[in-house]
Protein backbone atom coordinates (compact mmCIF):
# COMPACT_ATOMS: atom_id res chain seq x y z
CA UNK A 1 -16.82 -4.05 31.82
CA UNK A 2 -19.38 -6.48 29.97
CA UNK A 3 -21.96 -4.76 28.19
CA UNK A 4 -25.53 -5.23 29.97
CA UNK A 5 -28.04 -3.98 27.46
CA UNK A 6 -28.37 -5.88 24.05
CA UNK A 7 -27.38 -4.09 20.73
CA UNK A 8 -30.68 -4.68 19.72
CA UNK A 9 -31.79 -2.33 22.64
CA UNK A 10 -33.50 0.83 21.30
CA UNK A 11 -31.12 2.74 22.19
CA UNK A 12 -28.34 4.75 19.78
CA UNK A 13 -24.92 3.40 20.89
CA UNK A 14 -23.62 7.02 22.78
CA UNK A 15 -27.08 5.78 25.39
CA UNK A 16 -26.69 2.55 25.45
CA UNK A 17 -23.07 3.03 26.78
CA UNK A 18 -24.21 5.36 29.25
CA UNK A 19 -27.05 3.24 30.14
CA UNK A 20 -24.82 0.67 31.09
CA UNK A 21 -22.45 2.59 32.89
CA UNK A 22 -25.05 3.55 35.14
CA UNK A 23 -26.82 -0.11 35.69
CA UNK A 24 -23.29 -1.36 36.29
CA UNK A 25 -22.67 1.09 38.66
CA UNK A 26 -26.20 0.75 40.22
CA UNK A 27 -25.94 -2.70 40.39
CA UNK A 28 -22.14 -2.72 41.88
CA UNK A 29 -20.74 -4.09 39.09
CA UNK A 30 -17.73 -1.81 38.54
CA UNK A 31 -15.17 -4.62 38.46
CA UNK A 32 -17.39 -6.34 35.98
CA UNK A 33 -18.87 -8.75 37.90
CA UNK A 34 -22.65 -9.27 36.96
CA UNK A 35 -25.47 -9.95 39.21
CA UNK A 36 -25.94 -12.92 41.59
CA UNK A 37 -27.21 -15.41 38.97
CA UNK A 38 -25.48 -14.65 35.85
CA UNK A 39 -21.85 -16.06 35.00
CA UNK A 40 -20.08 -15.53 31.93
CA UNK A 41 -18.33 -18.01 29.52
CA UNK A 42 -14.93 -17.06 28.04
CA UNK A 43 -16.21 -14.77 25.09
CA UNK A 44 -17.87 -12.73 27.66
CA UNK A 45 -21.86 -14.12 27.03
CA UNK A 46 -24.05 -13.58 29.75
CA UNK A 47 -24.84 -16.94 30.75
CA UNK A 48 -28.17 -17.49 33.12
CA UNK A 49 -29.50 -20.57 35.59
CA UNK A 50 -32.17 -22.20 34.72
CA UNK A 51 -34.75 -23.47 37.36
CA UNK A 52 -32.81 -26.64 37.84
CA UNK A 53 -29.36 -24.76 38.15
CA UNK A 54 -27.84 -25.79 35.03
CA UNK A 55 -26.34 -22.72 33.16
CA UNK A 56 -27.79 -21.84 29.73
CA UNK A 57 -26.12 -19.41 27.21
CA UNK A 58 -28.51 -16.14 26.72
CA UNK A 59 -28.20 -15.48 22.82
CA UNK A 60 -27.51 -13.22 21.09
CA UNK A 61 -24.06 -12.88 22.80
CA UNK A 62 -23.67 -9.06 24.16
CA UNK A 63 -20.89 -7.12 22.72
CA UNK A 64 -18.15 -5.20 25.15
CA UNK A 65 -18.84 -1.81 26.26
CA UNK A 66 -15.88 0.69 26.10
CA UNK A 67 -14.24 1.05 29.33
CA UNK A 68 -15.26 4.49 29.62
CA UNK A 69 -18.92 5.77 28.85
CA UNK A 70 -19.71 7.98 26.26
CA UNK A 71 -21.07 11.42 27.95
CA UNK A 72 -24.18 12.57 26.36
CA UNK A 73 -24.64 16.44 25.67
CA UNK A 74 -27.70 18.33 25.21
CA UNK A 75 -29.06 21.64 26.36
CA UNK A 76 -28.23 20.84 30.57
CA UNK A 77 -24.99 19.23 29.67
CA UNK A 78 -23.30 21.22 26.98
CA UNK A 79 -20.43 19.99 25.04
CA UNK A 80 -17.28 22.75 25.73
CA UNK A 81 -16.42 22.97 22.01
CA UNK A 82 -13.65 25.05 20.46
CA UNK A 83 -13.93 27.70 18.09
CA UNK A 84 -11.66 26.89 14.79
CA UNK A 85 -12.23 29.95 13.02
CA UNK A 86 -14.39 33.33 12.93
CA UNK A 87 -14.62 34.39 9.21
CA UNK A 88 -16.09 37.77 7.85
CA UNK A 89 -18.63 37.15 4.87
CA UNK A 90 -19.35 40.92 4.30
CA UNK A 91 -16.85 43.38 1.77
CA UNK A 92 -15.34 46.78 1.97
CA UNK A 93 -18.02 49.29 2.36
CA UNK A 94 -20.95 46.84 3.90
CA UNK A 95 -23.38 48.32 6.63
CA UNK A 96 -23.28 44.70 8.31
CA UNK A 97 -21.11 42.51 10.20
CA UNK A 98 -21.58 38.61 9.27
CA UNK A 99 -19.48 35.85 10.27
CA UNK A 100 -18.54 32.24 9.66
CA UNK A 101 -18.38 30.66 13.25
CA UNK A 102 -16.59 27.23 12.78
CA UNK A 103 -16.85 24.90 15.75
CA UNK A 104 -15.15 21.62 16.53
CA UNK A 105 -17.26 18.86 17.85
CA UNK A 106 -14.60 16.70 17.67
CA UNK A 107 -15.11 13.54 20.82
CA UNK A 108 -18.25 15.14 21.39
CA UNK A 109 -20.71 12.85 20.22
CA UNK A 110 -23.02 15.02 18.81
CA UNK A 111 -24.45 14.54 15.39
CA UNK A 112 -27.08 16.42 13.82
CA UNK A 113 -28.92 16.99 10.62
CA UNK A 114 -29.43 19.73 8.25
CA UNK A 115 -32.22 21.74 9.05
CA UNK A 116 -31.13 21.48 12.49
CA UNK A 117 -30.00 24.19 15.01
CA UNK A 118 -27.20 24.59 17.68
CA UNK A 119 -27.82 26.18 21.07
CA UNK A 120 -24.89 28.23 22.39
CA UNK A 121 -24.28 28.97 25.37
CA UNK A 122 -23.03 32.91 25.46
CA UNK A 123 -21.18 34.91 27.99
CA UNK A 124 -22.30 38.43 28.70
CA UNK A 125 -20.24 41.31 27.86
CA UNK A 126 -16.94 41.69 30.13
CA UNK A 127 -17.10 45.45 30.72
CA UNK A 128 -20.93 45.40 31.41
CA UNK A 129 -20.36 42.96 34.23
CA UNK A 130 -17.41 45.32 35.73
CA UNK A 131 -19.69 48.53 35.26
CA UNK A 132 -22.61 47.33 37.01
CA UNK A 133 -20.15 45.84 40.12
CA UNK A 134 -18.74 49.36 40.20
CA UNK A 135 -22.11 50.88 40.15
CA UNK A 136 -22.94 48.51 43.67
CA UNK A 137 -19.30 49.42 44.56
CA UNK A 138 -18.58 45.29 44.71
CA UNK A 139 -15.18 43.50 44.23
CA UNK A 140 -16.40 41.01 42.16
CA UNK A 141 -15.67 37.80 44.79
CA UNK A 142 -18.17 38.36 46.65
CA UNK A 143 -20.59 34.92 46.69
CA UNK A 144 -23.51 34.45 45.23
CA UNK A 145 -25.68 31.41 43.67
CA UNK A 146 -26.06 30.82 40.36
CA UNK A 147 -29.07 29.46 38.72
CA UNK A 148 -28.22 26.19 39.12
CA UNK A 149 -28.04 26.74 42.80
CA UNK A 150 -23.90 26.93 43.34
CA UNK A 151 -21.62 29.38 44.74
CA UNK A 152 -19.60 31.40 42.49
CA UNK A 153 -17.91 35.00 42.67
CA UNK A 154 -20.04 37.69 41.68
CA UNK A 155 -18.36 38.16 38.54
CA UNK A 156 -18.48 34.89 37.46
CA UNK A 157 -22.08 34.68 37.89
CA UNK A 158 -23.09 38.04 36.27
CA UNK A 159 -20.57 36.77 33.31
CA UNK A 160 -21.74 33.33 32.39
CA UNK A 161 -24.84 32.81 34.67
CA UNK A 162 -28.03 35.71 34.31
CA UNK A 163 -28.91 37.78 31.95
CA UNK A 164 -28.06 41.44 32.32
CA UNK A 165 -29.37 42.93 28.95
CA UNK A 166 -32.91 42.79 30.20
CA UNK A 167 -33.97 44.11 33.66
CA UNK A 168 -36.51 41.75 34.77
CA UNK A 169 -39.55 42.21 36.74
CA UNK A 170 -38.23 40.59 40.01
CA UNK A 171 -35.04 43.20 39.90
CA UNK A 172 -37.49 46.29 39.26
CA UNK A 173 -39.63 45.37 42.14
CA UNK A 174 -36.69 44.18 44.44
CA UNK A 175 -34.92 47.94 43.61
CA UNK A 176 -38.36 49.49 44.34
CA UNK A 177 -38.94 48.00 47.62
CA UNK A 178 -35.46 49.44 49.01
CA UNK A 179 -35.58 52.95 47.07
CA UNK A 180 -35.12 55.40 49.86
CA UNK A 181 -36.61 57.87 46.99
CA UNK A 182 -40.62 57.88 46.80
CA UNK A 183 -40.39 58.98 43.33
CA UNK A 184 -38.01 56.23 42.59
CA UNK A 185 -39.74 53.36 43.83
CA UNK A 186 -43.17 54.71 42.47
CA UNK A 187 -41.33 55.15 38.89
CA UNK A 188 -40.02 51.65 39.50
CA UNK A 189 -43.50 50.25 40.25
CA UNK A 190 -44.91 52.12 36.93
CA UNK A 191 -42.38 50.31 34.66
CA UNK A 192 -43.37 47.05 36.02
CA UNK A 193 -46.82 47.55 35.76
CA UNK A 194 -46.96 49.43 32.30
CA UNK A 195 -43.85 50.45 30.34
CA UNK A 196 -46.24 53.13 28.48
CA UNK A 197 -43.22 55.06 27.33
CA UNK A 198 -41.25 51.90 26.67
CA UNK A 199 -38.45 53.32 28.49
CA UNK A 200 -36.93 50.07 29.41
CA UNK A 201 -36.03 49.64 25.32
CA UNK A 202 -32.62 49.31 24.53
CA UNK A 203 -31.69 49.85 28.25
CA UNK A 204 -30.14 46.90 30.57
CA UNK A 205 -29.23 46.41 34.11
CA UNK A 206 -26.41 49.33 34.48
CA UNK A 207 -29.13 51.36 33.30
CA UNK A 208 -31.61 50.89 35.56
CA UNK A 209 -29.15 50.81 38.42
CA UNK A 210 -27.42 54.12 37.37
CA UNK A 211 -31.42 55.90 36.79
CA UNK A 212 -32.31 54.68 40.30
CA UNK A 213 -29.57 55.66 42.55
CA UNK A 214 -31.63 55.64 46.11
CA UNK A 215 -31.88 51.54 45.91
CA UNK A 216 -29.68 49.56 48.80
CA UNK A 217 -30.67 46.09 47.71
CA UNK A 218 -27.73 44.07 48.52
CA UNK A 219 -25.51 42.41 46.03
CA UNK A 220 -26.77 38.90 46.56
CA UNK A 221 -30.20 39.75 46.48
CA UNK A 222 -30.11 41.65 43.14
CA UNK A 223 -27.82 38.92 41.67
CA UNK A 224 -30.92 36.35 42.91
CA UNK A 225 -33.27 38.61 41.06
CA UNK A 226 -31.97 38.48 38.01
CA UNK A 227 -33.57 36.11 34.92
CA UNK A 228 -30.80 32.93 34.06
CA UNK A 229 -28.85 33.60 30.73
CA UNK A 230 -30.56 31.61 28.24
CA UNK A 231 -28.94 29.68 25.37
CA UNK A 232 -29.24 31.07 21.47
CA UNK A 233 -30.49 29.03 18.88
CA UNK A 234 -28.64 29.28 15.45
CA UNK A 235 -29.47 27.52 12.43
CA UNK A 236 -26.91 25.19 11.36
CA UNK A 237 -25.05 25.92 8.24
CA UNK A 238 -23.47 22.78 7.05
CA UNK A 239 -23.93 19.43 6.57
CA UNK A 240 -22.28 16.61 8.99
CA UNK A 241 -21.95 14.47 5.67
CA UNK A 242 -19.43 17.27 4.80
CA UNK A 243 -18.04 18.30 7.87
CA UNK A 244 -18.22 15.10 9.96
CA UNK A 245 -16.19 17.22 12.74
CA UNK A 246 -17.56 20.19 12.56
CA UNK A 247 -20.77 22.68 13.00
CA UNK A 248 -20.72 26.12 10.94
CA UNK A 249 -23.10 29.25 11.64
CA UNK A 250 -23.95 32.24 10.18
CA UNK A 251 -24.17 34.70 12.81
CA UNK A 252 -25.30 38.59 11.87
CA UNK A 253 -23.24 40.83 14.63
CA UNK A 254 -25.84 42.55 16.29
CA UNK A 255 -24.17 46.35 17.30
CA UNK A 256 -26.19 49.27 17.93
CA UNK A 257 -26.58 53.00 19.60
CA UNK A 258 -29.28 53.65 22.07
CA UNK A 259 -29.58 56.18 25.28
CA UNK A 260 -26.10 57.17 25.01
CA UNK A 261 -24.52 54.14 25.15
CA UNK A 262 -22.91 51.52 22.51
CA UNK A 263 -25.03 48.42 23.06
CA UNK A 264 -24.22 44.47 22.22
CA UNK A 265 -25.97 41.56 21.09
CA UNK A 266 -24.78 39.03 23.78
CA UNK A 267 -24.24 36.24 21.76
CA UNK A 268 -23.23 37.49 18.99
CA UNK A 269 -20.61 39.55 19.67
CA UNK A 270 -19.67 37.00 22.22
CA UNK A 271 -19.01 34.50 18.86
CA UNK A 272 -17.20 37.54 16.69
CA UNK A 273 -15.14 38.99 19.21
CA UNK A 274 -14.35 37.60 22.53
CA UNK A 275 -13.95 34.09 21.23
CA UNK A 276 -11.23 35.46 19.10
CA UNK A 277 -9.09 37.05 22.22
CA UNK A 278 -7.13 33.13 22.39
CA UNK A 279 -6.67 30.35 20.41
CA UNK A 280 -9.16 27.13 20.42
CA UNK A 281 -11.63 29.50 23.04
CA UNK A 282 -14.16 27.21 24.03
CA UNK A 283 -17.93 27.71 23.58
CA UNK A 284 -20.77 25.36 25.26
CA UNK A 285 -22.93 23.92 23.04
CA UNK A 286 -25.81 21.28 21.99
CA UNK A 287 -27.90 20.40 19.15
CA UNK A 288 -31.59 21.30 18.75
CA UNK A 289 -33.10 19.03 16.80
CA UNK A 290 -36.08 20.59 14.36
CA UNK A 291 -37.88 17.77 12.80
CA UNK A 292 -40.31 20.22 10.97
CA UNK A 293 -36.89 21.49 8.61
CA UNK A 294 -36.28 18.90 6.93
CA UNK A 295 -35.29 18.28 2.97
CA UNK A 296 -37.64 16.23 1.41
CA UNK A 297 -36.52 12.17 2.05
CA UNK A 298 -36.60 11.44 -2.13
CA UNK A 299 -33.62 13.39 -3.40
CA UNK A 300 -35.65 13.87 -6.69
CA UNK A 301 -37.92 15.86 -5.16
CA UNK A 302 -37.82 19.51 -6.42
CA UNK A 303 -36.82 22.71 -3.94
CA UNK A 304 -37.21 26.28 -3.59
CA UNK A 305 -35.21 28.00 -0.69
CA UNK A 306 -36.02 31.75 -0.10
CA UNK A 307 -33.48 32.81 2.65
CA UNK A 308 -31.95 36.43 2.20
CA UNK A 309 -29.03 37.77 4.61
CA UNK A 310 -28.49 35.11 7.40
CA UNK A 311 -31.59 33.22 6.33
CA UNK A 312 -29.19 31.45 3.96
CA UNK A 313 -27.55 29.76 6.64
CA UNK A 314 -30.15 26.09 6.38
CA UNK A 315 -29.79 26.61 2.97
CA UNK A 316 -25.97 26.61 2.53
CA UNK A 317 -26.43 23.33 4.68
CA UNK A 318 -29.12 21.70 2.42
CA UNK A 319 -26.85 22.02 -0.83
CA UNK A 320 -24.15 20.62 1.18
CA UNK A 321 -26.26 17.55 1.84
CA UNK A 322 -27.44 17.24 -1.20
CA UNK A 323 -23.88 17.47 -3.08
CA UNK A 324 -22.93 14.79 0.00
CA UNK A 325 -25.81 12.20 -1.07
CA UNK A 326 -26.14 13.16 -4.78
CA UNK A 327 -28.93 14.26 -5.18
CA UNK A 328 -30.95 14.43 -8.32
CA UNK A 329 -33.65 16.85 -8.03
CA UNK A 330 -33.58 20.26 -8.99
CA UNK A 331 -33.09 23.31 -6.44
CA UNK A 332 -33.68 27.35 -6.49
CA UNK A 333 -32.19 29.38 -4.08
CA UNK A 334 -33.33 33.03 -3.78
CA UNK A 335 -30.84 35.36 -1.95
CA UNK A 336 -30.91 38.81 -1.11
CA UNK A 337 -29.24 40.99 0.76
CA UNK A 338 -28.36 45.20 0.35
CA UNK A 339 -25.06 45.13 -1.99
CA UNK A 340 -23.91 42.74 -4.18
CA UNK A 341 -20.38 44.15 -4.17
CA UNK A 342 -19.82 44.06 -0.41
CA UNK A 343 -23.11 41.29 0.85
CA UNK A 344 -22.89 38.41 -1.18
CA UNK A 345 -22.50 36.15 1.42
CA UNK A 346 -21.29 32.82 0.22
CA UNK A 347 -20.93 33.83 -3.44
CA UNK A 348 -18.16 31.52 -4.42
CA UNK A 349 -20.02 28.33 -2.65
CA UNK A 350 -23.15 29.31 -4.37
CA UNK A 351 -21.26 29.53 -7.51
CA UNK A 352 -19.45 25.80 -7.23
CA UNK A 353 -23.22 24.60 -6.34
CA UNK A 354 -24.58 26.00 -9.66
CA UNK A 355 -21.39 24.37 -11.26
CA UNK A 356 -21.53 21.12 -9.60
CA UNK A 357 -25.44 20.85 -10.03
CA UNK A 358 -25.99 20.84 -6.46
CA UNK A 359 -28.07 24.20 -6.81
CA UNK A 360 -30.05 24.28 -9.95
CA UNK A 361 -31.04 27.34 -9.98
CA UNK A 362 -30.38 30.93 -8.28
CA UNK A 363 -32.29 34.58 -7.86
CA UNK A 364 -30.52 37.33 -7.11
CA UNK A 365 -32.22 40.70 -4.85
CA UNK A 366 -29.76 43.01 -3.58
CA UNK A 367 -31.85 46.40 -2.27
CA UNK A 368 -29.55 48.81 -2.33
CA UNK A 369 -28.03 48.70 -5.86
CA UNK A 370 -30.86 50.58 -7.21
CA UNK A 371 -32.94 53.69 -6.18
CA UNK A 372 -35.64 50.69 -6.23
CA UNK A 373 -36.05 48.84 -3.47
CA UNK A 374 -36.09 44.98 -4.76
CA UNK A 375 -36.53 42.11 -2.04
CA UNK A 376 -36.35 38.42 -2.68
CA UNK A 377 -39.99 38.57 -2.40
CA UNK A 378 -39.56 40.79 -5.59
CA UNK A 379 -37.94 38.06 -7.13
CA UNK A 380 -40.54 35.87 -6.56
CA UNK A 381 -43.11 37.72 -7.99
CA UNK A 382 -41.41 37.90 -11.13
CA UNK A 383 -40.27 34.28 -11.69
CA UNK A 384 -44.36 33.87 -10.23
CA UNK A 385 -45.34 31.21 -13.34
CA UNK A 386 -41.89 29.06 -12.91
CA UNK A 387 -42.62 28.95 -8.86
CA UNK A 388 -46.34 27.54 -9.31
CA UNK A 389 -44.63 24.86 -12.41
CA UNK A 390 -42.32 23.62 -9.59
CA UNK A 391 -45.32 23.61 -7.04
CA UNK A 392 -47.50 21.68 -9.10
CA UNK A 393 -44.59 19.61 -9.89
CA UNK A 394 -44.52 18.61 -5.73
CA UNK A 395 -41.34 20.86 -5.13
CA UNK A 396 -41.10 21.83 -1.49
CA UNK A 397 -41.06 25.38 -0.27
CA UNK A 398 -38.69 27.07 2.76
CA UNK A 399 -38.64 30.27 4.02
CA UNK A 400 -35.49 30.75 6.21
CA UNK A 401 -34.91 34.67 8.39
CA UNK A 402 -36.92 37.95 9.92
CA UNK A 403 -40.61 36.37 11.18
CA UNK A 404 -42.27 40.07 11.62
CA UNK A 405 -41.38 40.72 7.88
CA UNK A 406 -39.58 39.24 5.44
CA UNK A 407 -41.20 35.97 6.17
CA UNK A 408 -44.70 37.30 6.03
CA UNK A 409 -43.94 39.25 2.64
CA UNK A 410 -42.52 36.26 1.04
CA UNK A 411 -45.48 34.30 2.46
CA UNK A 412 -47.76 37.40 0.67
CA UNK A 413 -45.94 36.73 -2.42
CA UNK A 414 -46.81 33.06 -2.25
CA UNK A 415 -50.36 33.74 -2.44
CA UNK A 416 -50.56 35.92 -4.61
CA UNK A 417 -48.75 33.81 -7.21
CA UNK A 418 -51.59 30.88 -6.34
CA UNK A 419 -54.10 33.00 -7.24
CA UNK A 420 -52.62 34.86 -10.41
CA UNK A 421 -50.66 31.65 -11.54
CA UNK A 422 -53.22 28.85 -10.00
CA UNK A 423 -56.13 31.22 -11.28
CA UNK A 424 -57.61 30.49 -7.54
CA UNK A 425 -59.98 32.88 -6.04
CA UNK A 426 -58.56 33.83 -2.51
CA UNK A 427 -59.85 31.40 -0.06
CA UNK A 428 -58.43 28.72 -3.06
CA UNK A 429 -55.19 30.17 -2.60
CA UNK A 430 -55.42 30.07 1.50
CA UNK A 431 -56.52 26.21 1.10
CA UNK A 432 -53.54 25.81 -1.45
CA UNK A 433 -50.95 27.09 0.92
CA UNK A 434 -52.42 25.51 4.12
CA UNK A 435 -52.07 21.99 2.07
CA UNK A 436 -48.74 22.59 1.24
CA UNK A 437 -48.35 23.44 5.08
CA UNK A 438 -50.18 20.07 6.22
CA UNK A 439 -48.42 18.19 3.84
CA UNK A 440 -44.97 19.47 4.80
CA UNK A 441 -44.31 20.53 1.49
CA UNK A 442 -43.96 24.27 2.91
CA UNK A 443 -41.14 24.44 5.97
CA UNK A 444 -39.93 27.63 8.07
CA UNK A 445 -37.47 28.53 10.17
CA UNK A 446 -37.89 32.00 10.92
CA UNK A 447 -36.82 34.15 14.32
């Protein structure tokens, strides 16, 4: 099939071939043939009448388009990927559960850029689903329509289609508009109104269906009620220039204990564990581009990454880049996490990086290894002077991890060293940081 949009087009290549693949087919050229008017010559150049019928060669000649068009993925066409590996990053005697998540993107298409993120999409937990169908006393086939408006089995939809860690509104007022119970429905109507007591913390769907007993809503209408599973967002933690194949994460396994029952993160437990039950599982995913995390375009151009825990994840991809393109200008990593011995996450990369030059520099706050509790913010404090040298030097600044408070305590810290290091009063420290911040010389990436 001859190409019909130029390579000069703006388009990348992966939408100009599916571009074309849709004119041609719009335009019934299928075969190849082009539209009444054009012919081609024998190195396949469009080749157009002019007014007086004579044929005239339309330069520059268009290049072939593959047989086949390129599918583009993003976040309503997911690539099916494959998981390659599932690696632990945390020792003997660690409180947490981290993981490596390696995923092929291999034929996919997809490219993306440090600083970026990847949206997976997650299944919900296998023996939630079967609890709440035995709870409605279901089989599991029974049909019912997905988000996206198609007919699946039960199972299958409570699985991979809604989102059954979080009761929503529209369930609590379906279940209290068939409780036979008064008290029921009137509790019902409370906890959408007001969840004074927060009762509905920690607590999902089986929960509220086992606490409210009296409700007959049917099957299908419950399903219908339900909020759509959502996609997670994970910062990337590699660079394509590296892994031209691949995507890493660093996922933090969320496990926890609450009303008498062992509760999940969905996603990522769905990444440590059920991806591992068989070989090359597949996961759906897309990149989410996030222009406002970006290193600085100069390689010479100084750094300072604060990212303890999982926050290191953009951070283990920026010293990948910057090993990849060679570049020149110095970079400080501050890590913490609550044992060295056992949470070190990444400590033999981070160590090549120092070696190779690729990290200049690197702060160590582990919590836990003293009765003192010392943060990366800690860290910062102390190294205070060096921080506002590299500032006024026009290093850039990123805070990667917790939003509620490890990102405002390191953001704390940052002021504080303007105004003991910049000797700025503080509304000359706010205006310092907010220029760094207009500038985009001061990035986050928090959650």
């Amino acid at each position: 099939m001859s190409s019909i949009l130029p390579e000069n087009s703006p388009f990348t290549p992966q939408q100009r071939v599916w571009l074309d693949g849709f004119l041609s087919s719009s335009l019934g050229l299928a075969n190849g043939a082009m539209p009444n008017g054009v012919q081609t010559n024998n190195n396949s150049a469009p080749l157009l009448q002019n007014g007086n019928g004579a044929l005239q060669k339309n330069d520059p000649p268009v290049a072939k388009a593959p047989e086949k068009p390129v599918p583009l993925y993003d976040r309503d066409n997911p690539f099916p990927a494959r998981v390659l590996e599932v690696r632990s990053l945390n020792g003997t005697g660690s409180a947490k559960d981290t993981r490596l998540i390696s995923i092929d993107l291999t034929g996919s298409g997809l490219t993306y850029e440090a600083g970026d993120a990847l949206g997976v999409y997650p299944e919900n937990n296998h023996d939630l689903v079967e609890e709440i169908l035995a709870t409605l006393g279901a089989t599991g086939f029974e049909p019912v329509v997905t988000p996206e408006s198609r007919i699946v089995p039960a199972r299958i939809a409570l699985q991979m289609g809604y989102d059954i860690s979080r009761p929503s509104d529209d369930l609590l007022l379906l279940l209290s508009e068939t409780a036979h119970d008064e008290s029921e429905a009137a509790r019902l109507k409370e906890l959408v109104e007001d969840d004074k007591d927060n009762w509905l913390d920690h607590r999902d769907v089986f929960d509220v269906l086992q606490a409210f007993p009296s409700c007959n809503a049917s099957l299908a209408e419950i399903v219908a009620s339900l909020s759509p599973l959502q996609p997670r967002l994970y910062s990337i933690a590699s660079s394509q220039k590296e892994n031209p194949t691949q995507v890493h994460l660093t996922v933090g396994i969320v496990r926890w204990h609450a009303n008498e029952r062992q509760r999940h993160g969905v996603a990522s437990t769905f990444l440590a564990d059920r991806t591992l039950l068989s070989p090359g599982t597949q996961v759906s995913v897309f990149v989410h581009p996030s222009p406002g995390f970006r290193l600085p375009e100069n390689g010479d151009t100084p750094i300072i990454m604060v990212g303890p825990g999982t926050g290191i994840a953009p951070f283990r991809a920026f010293m990948q880049e910057r090993r990849a393109t060679q570049a020149k200008g110095p970079s400080w990593l501050f890590f913490g996490d609550q044992k060295a011995s056992c949470d070190y996450l990444y400590e033999d990369e981070l160590a090549r990086h120092l070696s190779d030059g690729s990290l200049s520099r690197l702060d160590l706050a582990f919590s836990r290894d003293q009765d003192e509790k010392i943060y990366v913010q800690t860290r910062m404090l102390q190294q205070g002077k060096d921080i506002w040298q590299w500032l006024e030097e026009g290093a850039h600044f990123y805070i990667c991890g917790d939003a509620k408070r490890m990102a405002k305590d390191v953001d704390a810290a940052l002021h504080q060293i303007a105004r003991e290091h910049g000797n700025l009063d503080e509304a000359g420290a706010k205006n310092y940081i907010q220029s760094l911040v207009k500038s985009r010389r001061y990035q986050r990436d928090v959650y």
